[in-house]
Protein backbone atom coordinates (compact mmCIF):
# COMPACT_ATOMS: atom_id res chain seq x y z
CA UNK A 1 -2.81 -34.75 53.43
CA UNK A 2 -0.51 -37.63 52.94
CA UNK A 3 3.26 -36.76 52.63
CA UNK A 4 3.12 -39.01 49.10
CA UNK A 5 0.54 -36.49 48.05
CA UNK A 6 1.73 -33.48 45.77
CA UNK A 7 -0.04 -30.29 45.89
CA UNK A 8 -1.98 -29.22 42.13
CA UNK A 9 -0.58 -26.22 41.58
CA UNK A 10 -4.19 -24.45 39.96
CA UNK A 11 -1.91 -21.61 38.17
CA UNK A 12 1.02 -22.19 36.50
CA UNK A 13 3.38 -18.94 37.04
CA UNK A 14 5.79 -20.30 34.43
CA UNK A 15 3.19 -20.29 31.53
CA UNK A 16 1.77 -17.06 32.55
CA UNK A 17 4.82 -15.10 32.47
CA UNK A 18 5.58 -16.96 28.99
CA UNK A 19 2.41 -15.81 27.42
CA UNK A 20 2.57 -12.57 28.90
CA UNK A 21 5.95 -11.87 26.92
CA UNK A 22 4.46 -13.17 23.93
CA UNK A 23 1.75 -10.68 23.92
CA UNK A 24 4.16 -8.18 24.53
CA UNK A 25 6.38 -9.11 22.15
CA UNK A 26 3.67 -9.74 19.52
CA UNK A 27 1.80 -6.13 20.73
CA UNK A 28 5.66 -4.46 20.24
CA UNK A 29 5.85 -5.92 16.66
CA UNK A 30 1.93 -5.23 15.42
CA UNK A 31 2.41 -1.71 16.91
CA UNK A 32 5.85 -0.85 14.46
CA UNK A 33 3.18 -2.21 11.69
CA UNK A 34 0.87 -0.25 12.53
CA UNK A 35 2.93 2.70 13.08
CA UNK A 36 4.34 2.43 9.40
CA UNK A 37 0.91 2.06 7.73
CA UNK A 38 0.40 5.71 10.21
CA UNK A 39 3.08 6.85 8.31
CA UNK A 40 1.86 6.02 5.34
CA UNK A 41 -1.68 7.35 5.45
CA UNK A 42 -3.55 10.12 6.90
CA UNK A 43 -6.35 8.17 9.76
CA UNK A 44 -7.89 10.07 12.73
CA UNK A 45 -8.12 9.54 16.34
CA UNK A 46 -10.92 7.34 16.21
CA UNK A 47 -9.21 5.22 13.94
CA UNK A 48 -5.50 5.32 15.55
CA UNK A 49 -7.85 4.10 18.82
CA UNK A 50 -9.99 1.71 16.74
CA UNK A 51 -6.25 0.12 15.61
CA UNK A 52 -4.66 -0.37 19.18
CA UNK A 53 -7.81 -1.50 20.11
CA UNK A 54 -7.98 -4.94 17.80
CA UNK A 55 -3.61 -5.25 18.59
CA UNK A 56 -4.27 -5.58 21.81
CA UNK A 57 -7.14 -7.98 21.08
CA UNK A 58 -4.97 -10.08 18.91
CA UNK A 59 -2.10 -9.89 21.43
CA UNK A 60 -4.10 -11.14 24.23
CA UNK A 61 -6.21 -13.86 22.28
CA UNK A 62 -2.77 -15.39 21.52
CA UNK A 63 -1.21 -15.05 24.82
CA UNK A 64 -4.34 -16.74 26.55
CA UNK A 65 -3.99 -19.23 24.49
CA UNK A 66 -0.24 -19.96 24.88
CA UNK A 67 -0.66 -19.57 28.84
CA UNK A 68 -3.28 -22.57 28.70
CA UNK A 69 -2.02 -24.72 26.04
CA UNK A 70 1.43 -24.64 28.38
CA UNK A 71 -0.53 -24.87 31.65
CA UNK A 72 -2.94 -27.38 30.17
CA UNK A 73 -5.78 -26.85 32.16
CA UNK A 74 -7.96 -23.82 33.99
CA UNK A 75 -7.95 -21.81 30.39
CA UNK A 76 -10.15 -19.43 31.57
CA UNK A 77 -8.14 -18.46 34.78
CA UNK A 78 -4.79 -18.26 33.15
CA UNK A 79 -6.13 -16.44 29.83
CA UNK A 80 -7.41 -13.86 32.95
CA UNK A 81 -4.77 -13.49 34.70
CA UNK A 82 -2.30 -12.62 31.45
CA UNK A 83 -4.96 -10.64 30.48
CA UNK A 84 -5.05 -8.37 33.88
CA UNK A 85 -1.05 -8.36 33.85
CA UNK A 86 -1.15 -7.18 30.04
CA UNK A 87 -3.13 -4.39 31.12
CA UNK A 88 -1.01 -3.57 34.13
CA UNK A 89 1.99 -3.40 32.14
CA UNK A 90 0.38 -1.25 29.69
CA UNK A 91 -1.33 0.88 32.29
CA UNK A 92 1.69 1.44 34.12
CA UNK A 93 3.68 2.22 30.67
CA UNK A 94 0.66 4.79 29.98
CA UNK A 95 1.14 6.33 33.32
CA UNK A 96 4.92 6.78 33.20
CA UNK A 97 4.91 8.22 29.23
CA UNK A 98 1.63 10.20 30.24
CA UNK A 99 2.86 11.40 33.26
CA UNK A 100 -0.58 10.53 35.26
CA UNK A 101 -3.47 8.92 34.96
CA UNK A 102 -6.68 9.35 32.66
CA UNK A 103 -9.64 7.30 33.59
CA UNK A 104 -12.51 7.67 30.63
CA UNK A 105 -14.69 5.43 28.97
CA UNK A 106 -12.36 4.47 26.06
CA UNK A 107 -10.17 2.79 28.98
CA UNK A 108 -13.55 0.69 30.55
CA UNK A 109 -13.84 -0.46 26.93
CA UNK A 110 -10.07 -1.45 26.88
CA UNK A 111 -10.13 -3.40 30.15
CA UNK A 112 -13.79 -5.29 29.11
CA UNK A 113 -12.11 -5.74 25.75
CA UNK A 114 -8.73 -7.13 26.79
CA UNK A 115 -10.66 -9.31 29.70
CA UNK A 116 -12.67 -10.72 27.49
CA UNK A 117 -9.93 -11.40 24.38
CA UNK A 118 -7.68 -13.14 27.13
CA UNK A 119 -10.18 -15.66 28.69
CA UNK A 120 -11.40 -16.61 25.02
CA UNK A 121 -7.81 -17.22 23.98
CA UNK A 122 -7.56 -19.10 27.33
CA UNK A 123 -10.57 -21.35 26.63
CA UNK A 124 -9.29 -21.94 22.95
CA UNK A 125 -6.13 -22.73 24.07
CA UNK A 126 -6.88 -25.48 26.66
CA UNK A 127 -9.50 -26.90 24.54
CA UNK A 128 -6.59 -27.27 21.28
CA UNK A 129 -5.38 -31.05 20.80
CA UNK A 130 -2.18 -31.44 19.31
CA UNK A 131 -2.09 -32.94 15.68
CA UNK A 132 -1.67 -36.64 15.25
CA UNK A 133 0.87 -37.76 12.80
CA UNK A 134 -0.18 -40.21 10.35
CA UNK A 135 2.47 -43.12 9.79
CA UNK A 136 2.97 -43.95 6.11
CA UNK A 137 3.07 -47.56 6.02
């Protein structure tokens, strides 16, 4: 390698960690929603799970897609890797308020879910073009 050369940098740890408090912040603010319409109406488990299931969907479609728009490239990488930190950081959360850990099938469904939700925000997000202005003349 020449010393002129500069090194690609194939993730960008600065976008990641951006997106990754969006979703949270965006999961935190959909969940007090959610919590009031609770409050508001009688739903059962199924539901309650069916409801954190699309938030987190949301969450991580949007955060895969602000991790690639910023990183501008490799959408499907960087809308995977917020994705497998969003779940850590809920995992972990889960495991602290839970006081262990509960493997079942509703959590398989949650990681192929969340997996999937960030790398198709990724791929929309690197694939957006910004809007052209239009000069009156």
């Amino acid at each position: 390698m020449k010393q002129n050369e500069t090194v690609s940098q194939p993730i960008r740890i600065k976008a990641v960690v951006k997106a990754l408090a969006a979703s949270l912040v965006i999961t935190f603010v959909l969940f007090m929603i959610f919590a009031f319409i609770l409050f508001l109406s009688r739903m059962n488990e199924a539901q309650i799970s069916g409801g954190v299931f699309v938030i987190s969907v949301i969450s991580l479609i949007l955060g895969g897609m602000i991790a690639s728009k910023q990183a501008q490239k490799a959408g499907f990488l960087h809308g995977a890797i917020v994705a497998v930190c969003y779940l850590a950081v809920i995992f972990i959360g889960s495991v602290i308020m839970n006081k262990g850990f509960f493997f079942n099938m509703r959590m398989v469904t949650m990681t192929i879910g969340c997996l999937a939700a960030g790398i198709f925000g990724g791929i929309i997000g690197v694939n957006i073009q910004p809007v052209k202005k239009f000069k009156r003349s």
